[in-house]
Protein backbone atom coordinates (compact mmCIF):
# COMPACT_ATOMS: atom_id res chain seq x y z
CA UNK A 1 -43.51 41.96 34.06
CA UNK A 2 -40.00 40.98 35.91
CA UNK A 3 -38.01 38.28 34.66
CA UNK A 4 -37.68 35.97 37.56
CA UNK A 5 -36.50 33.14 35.07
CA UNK A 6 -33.83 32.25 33.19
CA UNK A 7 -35.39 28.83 31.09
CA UNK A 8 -34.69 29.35 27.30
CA UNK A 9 -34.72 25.46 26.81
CA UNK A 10 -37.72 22.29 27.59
CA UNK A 11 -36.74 18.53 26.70
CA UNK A 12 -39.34 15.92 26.72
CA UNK A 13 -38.99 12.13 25.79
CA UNK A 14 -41.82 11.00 23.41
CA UNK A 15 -44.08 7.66 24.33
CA UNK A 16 -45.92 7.47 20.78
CA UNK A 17 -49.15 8.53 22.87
CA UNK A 18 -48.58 12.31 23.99
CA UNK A 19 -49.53 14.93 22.01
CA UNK A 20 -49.36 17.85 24.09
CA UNK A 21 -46.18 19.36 25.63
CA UNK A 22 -45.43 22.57 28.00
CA UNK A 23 -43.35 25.44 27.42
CA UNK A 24 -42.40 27.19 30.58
CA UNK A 25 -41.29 30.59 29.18
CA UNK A 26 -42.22 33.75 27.90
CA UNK A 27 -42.77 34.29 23.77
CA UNK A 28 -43.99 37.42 22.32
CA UNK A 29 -44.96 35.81 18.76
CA UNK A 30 -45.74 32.38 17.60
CA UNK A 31 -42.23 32.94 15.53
CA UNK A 32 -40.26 32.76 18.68
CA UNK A 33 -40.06 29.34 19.54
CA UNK A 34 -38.41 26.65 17.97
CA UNK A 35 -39.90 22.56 18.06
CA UNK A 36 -37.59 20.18 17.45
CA UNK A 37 -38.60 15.97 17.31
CA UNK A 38 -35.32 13.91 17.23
CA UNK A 39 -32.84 17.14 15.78
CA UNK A 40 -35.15 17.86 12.97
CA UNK A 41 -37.09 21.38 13.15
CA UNK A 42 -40.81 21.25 12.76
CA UNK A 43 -43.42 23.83 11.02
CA UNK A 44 -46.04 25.43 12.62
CA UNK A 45 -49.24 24.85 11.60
CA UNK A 46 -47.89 21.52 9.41
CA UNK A 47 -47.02 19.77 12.27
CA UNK A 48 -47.41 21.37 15.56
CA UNK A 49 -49.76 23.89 16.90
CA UNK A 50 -49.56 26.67 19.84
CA UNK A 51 -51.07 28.44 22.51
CA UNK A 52 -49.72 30.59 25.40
CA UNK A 53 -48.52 33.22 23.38
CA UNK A 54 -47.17 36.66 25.11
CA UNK A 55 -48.29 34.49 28.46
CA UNK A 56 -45.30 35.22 31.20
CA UNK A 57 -45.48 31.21 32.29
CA UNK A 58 -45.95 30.08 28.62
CA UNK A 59 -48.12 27.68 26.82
CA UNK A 60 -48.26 24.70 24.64
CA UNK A 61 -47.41 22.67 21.78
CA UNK A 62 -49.75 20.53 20.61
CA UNK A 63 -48.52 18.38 17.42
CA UNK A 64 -51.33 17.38 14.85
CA UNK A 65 -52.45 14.12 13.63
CA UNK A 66 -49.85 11.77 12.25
CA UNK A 67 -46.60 14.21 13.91
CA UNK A 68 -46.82 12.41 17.50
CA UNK A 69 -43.62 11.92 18.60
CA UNK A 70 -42.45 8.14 19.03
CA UNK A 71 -41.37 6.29 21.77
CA UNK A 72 -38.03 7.49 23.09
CA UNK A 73 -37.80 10.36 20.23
CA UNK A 74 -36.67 13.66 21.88
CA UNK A 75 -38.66 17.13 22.22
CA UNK A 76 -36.93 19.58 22.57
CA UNK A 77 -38.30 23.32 22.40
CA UNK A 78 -36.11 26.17 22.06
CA UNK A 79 -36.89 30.19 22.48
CA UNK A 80 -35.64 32.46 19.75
CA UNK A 81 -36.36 36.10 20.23
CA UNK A 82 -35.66 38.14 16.96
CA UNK A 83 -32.67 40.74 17.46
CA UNK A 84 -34.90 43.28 16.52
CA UNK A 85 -36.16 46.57 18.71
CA UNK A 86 -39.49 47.51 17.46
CA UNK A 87 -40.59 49.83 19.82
CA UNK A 88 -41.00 53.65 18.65
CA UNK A 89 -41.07 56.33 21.07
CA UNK A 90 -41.97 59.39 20.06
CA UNK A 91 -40.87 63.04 21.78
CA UNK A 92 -43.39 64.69 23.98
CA UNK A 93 -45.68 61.22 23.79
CA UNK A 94 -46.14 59.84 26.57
CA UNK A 95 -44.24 56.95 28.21
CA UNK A 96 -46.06 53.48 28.73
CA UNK A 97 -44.65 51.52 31.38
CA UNK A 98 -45.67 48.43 29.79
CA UNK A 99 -44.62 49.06 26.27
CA UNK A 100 -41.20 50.05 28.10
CA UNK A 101 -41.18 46.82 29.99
CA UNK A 102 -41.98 44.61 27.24
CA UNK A 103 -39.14 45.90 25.57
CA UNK A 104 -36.50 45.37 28.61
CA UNK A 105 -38.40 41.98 28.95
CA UNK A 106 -37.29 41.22 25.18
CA UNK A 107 -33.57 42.53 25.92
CA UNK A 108 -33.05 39.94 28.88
CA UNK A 109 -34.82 37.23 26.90
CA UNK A 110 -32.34 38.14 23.54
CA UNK A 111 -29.22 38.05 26.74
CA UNK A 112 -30.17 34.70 28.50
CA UNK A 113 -30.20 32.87 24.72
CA UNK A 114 -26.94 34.58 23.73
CA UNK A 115 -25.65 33.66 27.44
CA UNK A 116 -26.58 29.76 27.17
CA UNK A 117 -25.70 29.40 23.50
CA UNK A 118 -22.06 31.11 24.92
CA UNK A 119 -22.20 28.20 27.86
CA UNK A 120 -23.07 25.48 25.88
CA UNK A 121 -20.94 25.85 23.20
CA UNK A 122 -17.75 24.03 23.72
CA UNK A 123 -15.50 24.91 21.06
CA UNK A 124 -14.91 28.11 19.14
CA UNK A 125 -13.13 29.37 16.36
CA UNK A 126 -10.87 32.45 16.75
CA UNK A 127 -12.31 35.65 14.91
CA UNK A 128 -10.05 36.02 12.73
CA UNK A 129 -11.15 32.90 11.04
CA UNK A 130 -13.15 34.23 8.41
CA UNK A 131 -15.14 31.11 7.27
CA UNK A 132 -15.19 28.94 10.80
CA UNK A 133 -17.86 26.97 10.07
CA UNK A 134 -20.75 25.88 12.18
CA UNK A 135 -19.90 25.05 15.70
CA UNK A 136 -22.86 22.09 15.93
CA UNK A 137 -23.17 18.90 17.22
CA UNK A 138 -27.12 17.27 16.73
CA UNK A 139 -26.37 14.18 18.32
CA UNK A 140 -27.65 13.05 21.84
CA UNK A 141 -25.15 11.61 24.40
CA UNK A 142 -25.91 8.13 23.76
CA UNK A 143 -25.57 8.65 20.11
CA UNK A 144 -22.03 10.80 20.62
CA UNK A 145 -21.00 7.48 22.74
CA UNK A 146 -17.24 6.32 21.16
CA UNK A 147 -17.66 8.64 18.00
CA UNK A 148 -15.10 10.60 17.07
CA UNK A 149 -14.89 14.65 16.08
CA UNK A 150 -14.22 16.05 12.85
CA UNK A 151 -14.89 18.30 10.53
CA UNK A 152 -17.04 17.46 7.72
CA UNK A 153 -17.17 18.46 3.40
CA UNK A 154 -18.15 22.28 4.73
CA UNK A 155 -16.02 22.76 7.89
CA UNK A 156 -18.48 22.18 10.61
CA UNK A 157 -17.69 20.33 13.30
CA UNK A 158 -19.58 16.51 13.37
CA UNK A 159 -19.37 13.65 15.65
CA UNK A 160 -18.68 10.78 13.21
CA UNK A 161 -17.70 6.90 13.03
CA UNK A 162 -16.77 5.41 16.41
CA UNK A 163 -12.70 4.30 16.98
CA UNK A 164 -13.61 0.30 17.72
CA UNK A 165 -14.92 -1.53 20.76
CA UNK A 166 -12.49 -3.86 21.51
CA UNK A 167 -13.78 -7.70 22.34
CA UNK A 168 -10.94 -9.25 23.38
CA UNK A 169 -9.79 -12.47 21.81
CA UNK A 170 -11.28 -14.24 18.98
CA UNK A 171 -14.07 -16.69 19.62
CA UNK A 172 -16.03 -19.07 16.98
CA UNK A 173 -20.31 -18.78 17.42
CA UNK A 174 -19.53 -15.16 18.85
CA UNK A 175 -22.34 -12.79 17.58
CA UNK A 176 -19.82 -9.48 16.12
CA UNK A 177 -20.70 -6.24 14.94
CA UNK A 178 -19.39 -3.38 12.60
CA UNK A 179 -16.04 -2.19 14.29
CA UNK A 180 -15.21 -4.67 16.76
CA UNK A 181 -11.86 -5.20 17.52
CA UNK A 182 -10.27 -8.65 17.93
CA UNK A 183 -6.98 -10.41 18.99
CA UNK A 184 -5.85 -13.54 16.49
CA UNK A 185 -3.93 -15.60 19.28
CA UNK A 186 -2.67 -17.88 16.45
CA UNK A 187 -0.53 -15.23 15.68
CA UNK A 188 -1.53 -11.89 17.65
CA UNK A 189 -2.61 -10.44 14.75
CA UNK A 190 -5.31 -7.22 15.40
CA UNK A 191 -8.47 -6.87 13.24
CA UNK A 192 -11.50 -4.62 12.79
CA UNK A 193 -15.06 -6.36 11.69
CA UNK A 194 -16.40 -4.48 8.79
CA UNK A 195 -19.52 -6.51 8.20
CA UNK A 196 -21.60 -7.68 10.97
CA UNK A 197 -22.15 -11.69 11.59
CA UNK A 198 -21.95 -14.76 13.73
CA UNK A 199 -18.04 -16.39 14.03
CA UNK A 200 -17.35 -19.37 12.51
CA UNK A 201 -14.46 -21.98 11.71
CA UNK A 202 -11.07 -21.36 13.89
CA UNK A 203 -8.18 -19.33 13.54
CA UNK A 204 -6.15 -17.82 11.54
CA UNK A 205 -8.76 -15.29 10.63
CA UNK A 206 -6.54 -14.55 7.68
CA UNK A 207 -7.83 -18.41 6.13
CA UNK A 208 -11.22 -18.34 8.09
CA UNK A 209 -14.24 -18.17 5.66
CA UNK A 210 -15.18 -15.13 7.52
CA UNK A 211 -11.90 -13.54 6.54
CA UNK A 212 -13.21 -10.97 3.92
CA UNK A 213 -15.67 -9.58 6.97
CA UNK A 214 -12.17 -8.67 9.01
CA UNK A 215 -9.82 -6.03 7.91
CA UNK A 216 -6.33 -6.21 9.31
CA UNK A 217 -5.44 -3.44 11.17
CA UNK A 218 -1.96 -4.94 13.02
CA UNK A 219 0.19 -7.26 11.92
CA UNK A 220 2.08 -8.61 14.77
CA UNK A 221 2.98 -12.13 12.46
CA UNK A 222 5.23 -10.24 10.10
CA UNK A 223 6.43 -7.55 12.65
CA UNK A 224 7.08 -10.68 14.93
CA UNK A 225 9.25 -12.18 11.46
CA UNK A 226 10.95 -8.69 10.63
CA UNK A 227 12.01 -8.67 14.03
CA UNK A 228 13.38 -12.07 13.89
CA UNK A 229 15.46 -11.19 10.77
CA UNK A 230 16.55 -7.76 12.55
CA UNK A 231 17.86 -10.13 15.67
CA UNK A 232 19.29 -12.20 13.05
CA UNK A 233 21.05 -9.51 10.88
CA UNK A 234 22.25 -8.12 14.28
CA UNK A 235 24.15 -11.05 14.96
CA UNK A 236 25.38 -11.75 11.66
CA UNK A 237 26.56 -8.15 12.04
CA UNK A 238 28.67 -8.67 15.74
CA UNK A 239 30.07 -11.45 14.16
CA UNK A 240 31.59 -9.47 11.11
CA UNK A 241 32.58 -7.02 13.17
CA UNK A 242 34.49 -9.78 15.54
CA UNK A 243 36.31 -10.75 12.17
CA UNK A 244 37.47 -7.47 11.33
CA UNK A 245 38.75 -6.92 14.44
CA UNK A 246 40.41 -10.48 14.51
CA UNK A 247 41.61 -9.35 10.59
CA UNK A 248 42.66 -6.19 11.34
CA UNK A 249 44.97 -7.57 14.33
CA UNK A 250 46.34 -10.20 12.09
CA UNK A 251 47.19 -7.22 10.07
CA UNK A 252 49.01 -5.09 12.46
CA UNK A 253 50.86 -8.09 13.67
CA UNK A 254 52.01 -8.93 9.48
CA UNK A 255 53.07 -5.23 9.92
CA UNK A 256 55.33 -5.91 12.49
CA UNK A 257 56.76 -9.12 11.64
CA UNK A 258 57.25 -8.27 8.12
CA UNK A 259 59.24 -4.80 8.25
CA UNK A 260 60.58 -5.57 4.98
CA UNK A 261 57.36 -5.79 3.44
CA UNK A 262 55.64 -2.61 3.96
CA UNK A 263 53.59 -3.03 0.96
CA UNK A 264 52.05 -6.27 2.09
CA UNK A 265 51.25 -4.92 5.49
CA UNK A 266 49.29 -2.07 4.22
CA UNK A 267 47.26 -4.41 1.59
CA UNK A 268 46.68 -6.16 5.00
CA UNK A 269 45.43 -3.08 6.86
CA UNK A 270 43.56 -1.65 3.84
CA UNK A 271 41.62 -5.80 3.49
CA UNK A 272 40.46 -5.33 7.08
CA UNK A 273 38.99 -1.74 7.01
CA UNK A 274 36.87 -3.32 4.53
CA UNK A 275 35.52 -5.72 6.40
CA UNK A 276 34.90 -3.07 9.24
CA UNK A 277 33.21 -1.24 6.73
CA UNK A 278 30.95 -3.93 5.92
CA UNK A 279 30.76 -4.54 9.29
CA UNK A 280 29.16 -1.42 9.65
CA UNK A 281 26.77 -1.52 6.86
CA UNK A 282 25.75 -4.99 8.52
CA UNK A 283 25.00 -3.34 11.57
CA UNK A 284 23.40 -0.50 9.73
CA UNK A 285 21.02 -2.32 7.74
CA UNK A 286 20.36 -5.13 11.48
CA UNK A 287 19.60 -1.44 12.95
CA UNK A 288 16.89 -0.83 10.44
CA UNK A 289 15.60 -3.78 10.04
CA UNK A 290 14.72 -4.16 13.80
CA UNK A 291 13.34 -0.51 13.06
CA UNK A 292 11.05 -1.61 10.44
CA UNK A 293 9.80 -4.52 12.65
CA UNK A 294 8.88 -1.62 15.86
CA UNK A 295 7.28 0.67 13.10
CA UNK A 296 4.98 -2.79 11.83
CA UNK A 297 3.95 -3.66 14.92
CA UNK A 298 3.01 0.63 16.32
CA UNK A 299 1.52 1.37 12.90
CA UNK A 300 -2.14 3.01 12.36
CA UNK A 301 -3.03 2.48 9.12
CA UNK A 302 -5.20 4.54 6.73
CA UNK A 303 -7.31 2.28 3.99
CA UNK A 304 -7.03 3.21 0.38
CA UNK A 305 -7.59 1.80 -2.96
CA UNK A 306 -5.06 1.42 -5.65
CA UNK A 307 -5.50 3.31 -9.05
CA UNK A 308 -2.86 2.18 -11.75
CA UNK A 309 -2.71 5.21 -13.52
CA UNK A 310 1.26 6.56 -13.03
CA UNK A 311 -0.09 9.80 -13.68
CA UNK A 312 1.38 12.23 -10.71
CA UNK A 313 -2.39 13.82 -9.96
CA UNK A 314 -5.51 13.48 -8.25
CA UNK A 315 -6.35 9.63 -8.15
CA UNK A 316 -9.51 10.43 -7.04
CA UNK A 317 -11.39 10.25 -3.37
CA UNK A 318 -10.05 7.89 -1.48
CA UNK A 319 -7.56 6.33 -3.70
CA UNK A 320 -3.05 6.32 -4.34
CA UNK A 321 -1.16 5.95 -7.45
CA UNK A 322 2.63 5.32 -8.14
CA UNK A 323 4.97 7.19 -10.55
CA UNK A 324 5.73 3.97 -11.58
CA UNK A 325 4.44 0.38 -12.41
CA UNK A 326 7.49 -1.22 -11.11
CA UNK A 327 7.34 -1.34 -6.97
CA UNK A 328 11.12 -0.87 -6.80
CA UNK A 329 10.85 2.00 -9.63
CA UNK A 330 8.70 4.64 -7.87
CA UNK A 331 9.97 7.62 -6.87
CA UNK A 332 6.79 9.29 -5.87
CA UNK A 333 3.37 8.21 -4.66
CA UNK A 334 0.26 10.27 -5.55
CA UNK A 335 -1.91 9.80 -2.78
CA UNK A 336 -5.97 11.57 -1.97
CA UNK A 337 -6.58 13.91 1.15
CA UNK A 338 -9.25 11.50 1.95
CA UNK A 339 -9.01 7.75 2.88
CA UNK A 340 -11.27 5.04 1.97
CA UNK A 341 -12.49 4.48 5.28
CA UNK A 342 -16.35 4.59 6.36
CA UNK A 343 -17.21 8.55 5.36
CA UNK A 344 -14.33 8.85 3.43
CA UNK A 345 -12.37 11.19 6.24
CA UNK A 346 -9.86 13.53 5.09
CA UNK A 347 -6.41 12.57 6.93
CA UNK A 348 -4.39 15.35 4.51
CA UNK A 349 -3.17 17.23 8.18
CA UNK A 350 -1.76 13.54 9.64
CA UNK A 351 0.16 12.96 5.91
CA UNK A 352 1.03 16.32 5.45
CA UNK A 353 3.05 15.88 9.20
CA UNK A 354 5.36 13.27 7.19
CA UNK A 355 7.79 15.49 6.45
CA UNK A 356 8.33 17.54 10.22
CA UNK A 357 11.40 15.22 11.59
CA UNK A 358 14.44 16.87 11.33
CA UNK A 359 16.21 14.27 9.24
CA UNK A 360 15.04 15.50 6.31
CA UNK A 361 16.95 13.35 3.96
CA UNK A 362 15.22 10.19 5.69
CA UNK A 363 11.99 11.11 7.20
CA UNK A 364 11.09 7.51 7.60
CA UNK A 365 9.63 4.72 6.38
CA UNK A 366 6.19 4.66 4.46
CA UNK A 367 4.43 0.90 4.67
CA UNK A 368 2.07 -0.25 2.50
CA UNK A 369 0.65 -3.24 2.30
CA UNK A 370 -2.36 -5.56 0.30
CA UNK A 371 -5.41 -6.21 2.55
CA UNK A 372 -6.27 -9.57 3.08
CA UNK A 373 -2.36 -10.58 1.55
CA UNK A 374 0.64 -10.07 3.95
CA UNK A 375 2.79 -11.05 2.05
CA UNK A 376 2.37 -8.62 -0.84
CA UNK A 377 4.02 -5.44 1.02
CA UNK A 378 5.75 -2.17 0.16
CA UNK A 379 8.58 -0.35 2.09
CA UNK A 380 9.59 2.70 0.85
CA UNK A 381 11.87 6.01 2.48
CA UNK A 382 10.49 9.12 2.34
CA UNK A 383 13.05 11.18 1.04
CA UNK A 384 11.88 14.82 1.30
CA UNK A 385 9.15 17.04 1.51
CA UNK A 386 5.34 16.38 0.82
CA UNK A 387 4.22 18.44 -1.48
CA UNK A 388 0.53 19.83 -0.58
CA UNK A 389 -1.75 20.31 -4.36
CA UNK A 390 -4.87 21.07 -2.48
CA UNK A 391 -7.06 17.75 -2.88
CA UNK A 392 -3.64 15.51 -2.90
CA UNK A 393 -0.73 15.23 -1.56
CA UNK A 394 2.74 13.96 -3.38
CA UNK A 395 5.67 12.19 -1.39
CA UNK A 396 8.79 11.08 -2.63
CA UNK A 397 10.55 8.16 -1.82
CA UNK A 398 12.91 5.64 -2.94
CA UNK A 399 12.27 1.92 -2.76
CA UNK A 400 13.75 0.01 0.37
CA UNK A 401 11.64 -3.54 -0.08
CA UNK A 402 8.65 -5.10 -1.58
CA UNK A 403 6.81 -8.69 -2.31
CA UNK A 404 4.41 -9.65 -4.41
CA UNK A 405 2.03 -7.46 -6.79
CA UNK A 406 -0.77 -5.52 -7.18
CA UNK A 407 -3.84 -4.42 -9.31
CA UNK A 408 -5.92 -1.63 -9.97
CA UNK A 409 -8.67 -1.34 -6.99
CA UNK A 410 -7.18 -3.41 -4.68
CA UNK A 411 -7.47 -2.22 -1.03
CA UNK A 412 -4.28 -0.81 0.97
CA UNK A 413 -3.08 0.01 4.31
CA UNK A 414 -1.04 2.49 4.59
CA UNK A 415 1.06 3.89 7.89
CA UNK A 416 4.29 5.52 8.65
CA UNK A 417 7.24 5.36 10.73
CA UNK A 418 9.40 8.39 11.40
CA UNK A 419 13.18 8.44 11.52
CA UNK A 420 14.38 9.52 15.01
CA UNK A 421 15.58 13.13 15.04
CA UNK A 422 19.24 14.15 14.15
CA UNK A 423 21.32 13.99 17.13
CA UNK A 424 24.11 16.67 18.70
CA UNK A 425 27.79 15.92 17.34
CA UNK A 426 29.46 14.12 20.09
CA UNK A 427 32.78 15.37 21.45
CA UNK A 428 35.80 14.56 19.95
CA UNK A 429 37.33 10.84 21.40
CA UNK A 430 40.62 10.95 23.24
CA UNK A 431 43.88 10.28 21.64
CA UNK A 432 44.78 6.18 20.95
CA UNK A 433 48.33 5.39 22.82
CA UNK A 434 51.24 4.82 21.30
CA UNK A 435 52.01 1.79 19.13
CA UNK A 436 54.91 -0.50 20.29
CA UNK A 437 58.60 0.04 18.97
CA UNK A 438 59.46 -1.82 15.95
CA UNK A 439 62.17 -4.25 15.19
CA UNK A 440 65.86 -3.04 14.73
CA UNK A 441 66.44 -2.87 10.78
CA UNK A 442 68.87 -5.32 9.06
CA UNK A 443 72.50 -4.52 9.24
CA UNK A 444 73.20 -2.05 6.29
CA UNK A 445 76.04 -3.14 3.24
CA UNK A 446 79.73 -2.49 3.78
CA UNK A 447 80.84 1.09 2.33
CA UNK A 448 83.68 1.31 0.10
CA UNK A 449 87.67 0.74 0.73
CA UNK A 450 89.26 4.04 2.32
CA UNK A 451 92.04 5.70 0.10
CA UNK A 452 95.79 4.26 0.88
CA UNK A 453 98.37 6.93 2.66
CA UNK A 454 100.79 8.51 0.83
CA UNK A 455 104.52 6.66 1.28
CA UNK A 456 106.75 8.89 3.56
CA UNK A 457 110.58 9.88 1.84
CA UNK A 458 113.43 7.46 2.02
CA UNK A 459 115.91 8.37 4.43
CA UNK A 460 119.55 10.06 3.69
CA UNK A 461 122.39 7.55 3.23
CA UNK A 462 124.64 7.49 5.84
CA UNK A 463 128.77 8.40 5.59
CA UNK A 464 131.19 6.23 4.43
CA UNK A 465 133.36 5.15 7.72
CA UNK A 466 137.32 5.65 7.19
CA UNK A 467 139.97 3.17 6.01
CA UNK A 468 141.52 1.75 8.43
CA UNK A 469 145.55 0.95 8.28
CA UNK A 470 146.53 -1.89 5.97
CA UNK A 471 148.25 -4.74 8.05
CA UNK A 472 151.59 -5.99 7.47
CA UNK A 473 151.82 -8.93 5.12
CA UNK A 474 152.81 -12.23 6.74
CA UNK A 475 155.35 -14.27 4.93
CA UNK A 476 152.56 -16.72 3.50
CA UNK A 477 150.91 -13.46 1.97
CA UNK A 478 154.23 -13.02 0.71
CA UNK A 479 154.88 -16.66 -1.09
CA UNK A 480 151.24 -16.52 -2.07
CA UNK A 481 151.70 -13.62 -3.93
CA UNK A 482 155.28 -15.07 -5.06
């Protein structure tokens, strides 16, 4: 015969009435086709018989008493041709057209199921992956509707819990279901419903008697409170760094009003580079705490449960230990590939991406806190790299802040904030001007008396002058003498 068709595949909807169903292709043996009633394979004979066999326009199924399929179930049937060649043709026999043409009839049948399986199957593994799994979703559209895909216990591929379907704000005598997500105006806080019911009370859902029914997946209250304290700590941090400006001025001018007190001046300069110091360590710890508010508010949290062993090993599925009994203690945090969520999914890849910033002395801040108790809260820095034990995961960190307490099995959320990226050096800052000229310096001490000259040599004495003539005596000479 030719092969003028290319169906491999029928689909029927079940009413809970029909029993018999067409297949519109070719089969050479009752082994060839495939029955499937809502994903589940069926047995011959056991639940389904046939007819139509080696006919070129097919046959049908007909499923026995008690197999009907119900209303809305889905029937599909499949053709599967064995990759086999059975034909044997031996030299000098003769050659049967039809025997021939059965077998290039099987060939295209075997090539139009390997061509749709290649067409329908969206995702593939590369070949060198030696154990890829199954590449197999069994779920219908509407049942695929808001799931998610992952990868199950054996490494095929499944369609599995839905993300949430958001319903807006909360509302009392509102009918809710499992993952619906809800806006707390009271205080903006997000939550997912875990158990279905009927609303009741007012908000805060955190005091609502409903509350144990909501899990708390953001929470804008304290990120709204951290970022008050961050605004707060910012300010507190401009105004220390006003006063260290204001102090180091007052220091510079002590400098140069007090020349002769060098000593002071420099206690002066040395007080206010202090205070820019802690200036800067204000600013610092403003700058981190408005980070920690961002990082509250942007987290996605992954729900564990708390084993109080300190033991660093497996805690077991879905659970996280400490190194420590002491919150501000722990250095390092034991914590399970898998989370406690619904299905227990394994989030080791997203936890194992802690550790891929480039500050890799800070990679950023781990959160953790106590469902159902806001208050009761763990901040720690993740100081290095996660170590990956197959199972488990280990990531140190030191303690940065913490409130309240709490007990073996209690739930937790857990999320992450990363550390921005280490930035370029920036270029080198131009040279300050010149300080003003200081005052002229006392006047110095008088220096010692200069040596006295030496006395020049007293003069020769001059000649005697000559005698002049003796006058005659007068008589009264004369009687004098007498």
């Amino acid at each position: 015969m030719t092969v003028s068709s290319t169906t491999t595949k029928v689909s029927y909807t079940g009413n809970n009435a029909t029993t018999v169903f067409a297949y519109t292709f070719k089969i050479f043996a009752s082994g060839e086709i495939k029955v499937y009633v809502d994903n589940v394979l069926k047995t011959l004979t056991t639940h389904y018989t046939l007819s139509g066999v080696g006919s070129a326009s097919g046959g049908n199924v007909t499923f026995t008493a008690g197999n009907t399929p119900g209303t809305g179930a889905s029937v599909v049937f499949v053709r599967s041709i064995a990759r086999t060649q059975v034909t044997d043709y031996v030299e000098n026999d003769n050659f049967p057209a039809e025997t021939h043409e059965a077998a290039l009839d099987k060939l295209t049948f075997i090539a139009q199921e390997l061509d749709n399986t290649l067409s329908s199957d969206i995702f593939r593994f590369s070949e060198s992956v030696a154990d890829a799994g199954t590449v197999t979703i069994t779920l219908n559209a509407t049942d695929r509707a808001n799931k998610l895909l992952s990868f199950d216990a054996s490494g095929n591929l499944i369609a599995t819990q839905e993300i949430g379907t958001y319903k807006g704000n909360w509302a009392a005598t509102t009918v809710y279901t499992t993952r619906d997500i809800v806006k707390d105006t009271s205080n903006n806080n997000i939550y997912i419903c875990i158990t279905a019911h009927t609303s009741s009370g007012a908000q805060p859902i955190s005091s609502n008697s409903d509350a144990a029914k909501w899990a708390l997946i953001v929470d804008s209250a304290s990120a709204t409170t951290s970022a008050t304290n961050a605004a707060t700590s910012a300010t507190a941090a401009a105004t220390s760094a006003t006063a260290s400006a204001t102090s180091a001025t007052a220091s510079a001018t002590s400098a140069t009003s007090a020349s002769s007190s060098a000593s002071t001046a420099t206690t002066q300069a040395s007080n206010a580079s202090t205070s820019a110091t802690n200036a800067a360590s204000s600013a610092t710890s403003a700058a981190s705490s408005a980070t920690d508010a961002t990082g509250a508010v942007g987290a996605v949290a992954w729900k564990y449960t708390f084993d109080n062993s300190t033991s660093m090993a497996d805690p077991g599925t879905g659970e996280v230990r400490f190194d420590n009994a002491t919150l501000a203690s722990v250095t390092n945090i034991a914590i399970d590939a898998t989370s406690a969520d619904t299905g227990n999914p394994d989030v080791s890849d997203l936890i194992a991406s802690i550790d891929d910033g480039t500050n890799s002395s800070h990679e950023g801040y781990l959160f953790i806190r106590k469902h159902g108790t806001p208050a009761t809260f763990m901040a720690y820095n993740v100081t290095g790299s996660i170590t990956d034990n197959t199972g488990w995961l280990q990531i140190p960190v030191s303690h940065a802040a913490s409130g309240g307490t709490i007990s073996n099995a209690d739930t937790l959320y857990i999320s992450f904030a990363r550390s921005g990226n280490v930035g370029a050096t920036g270029a080198t800052g131009a040279t300050g001007a010149t300080g003003p000229q200081g005052p002229t310096g006392n006047t110095g001490a008088q220096g010692p008396q200069g040596i006295q000259g030496i006395q020049g040599n007293t003069g020769a004495t001059g000649a005697t002058g000559a005698t002049g003539p003796m006058g005659e005596a007068s008589i009264g000479d004369i009687i004098a003498l007498g």
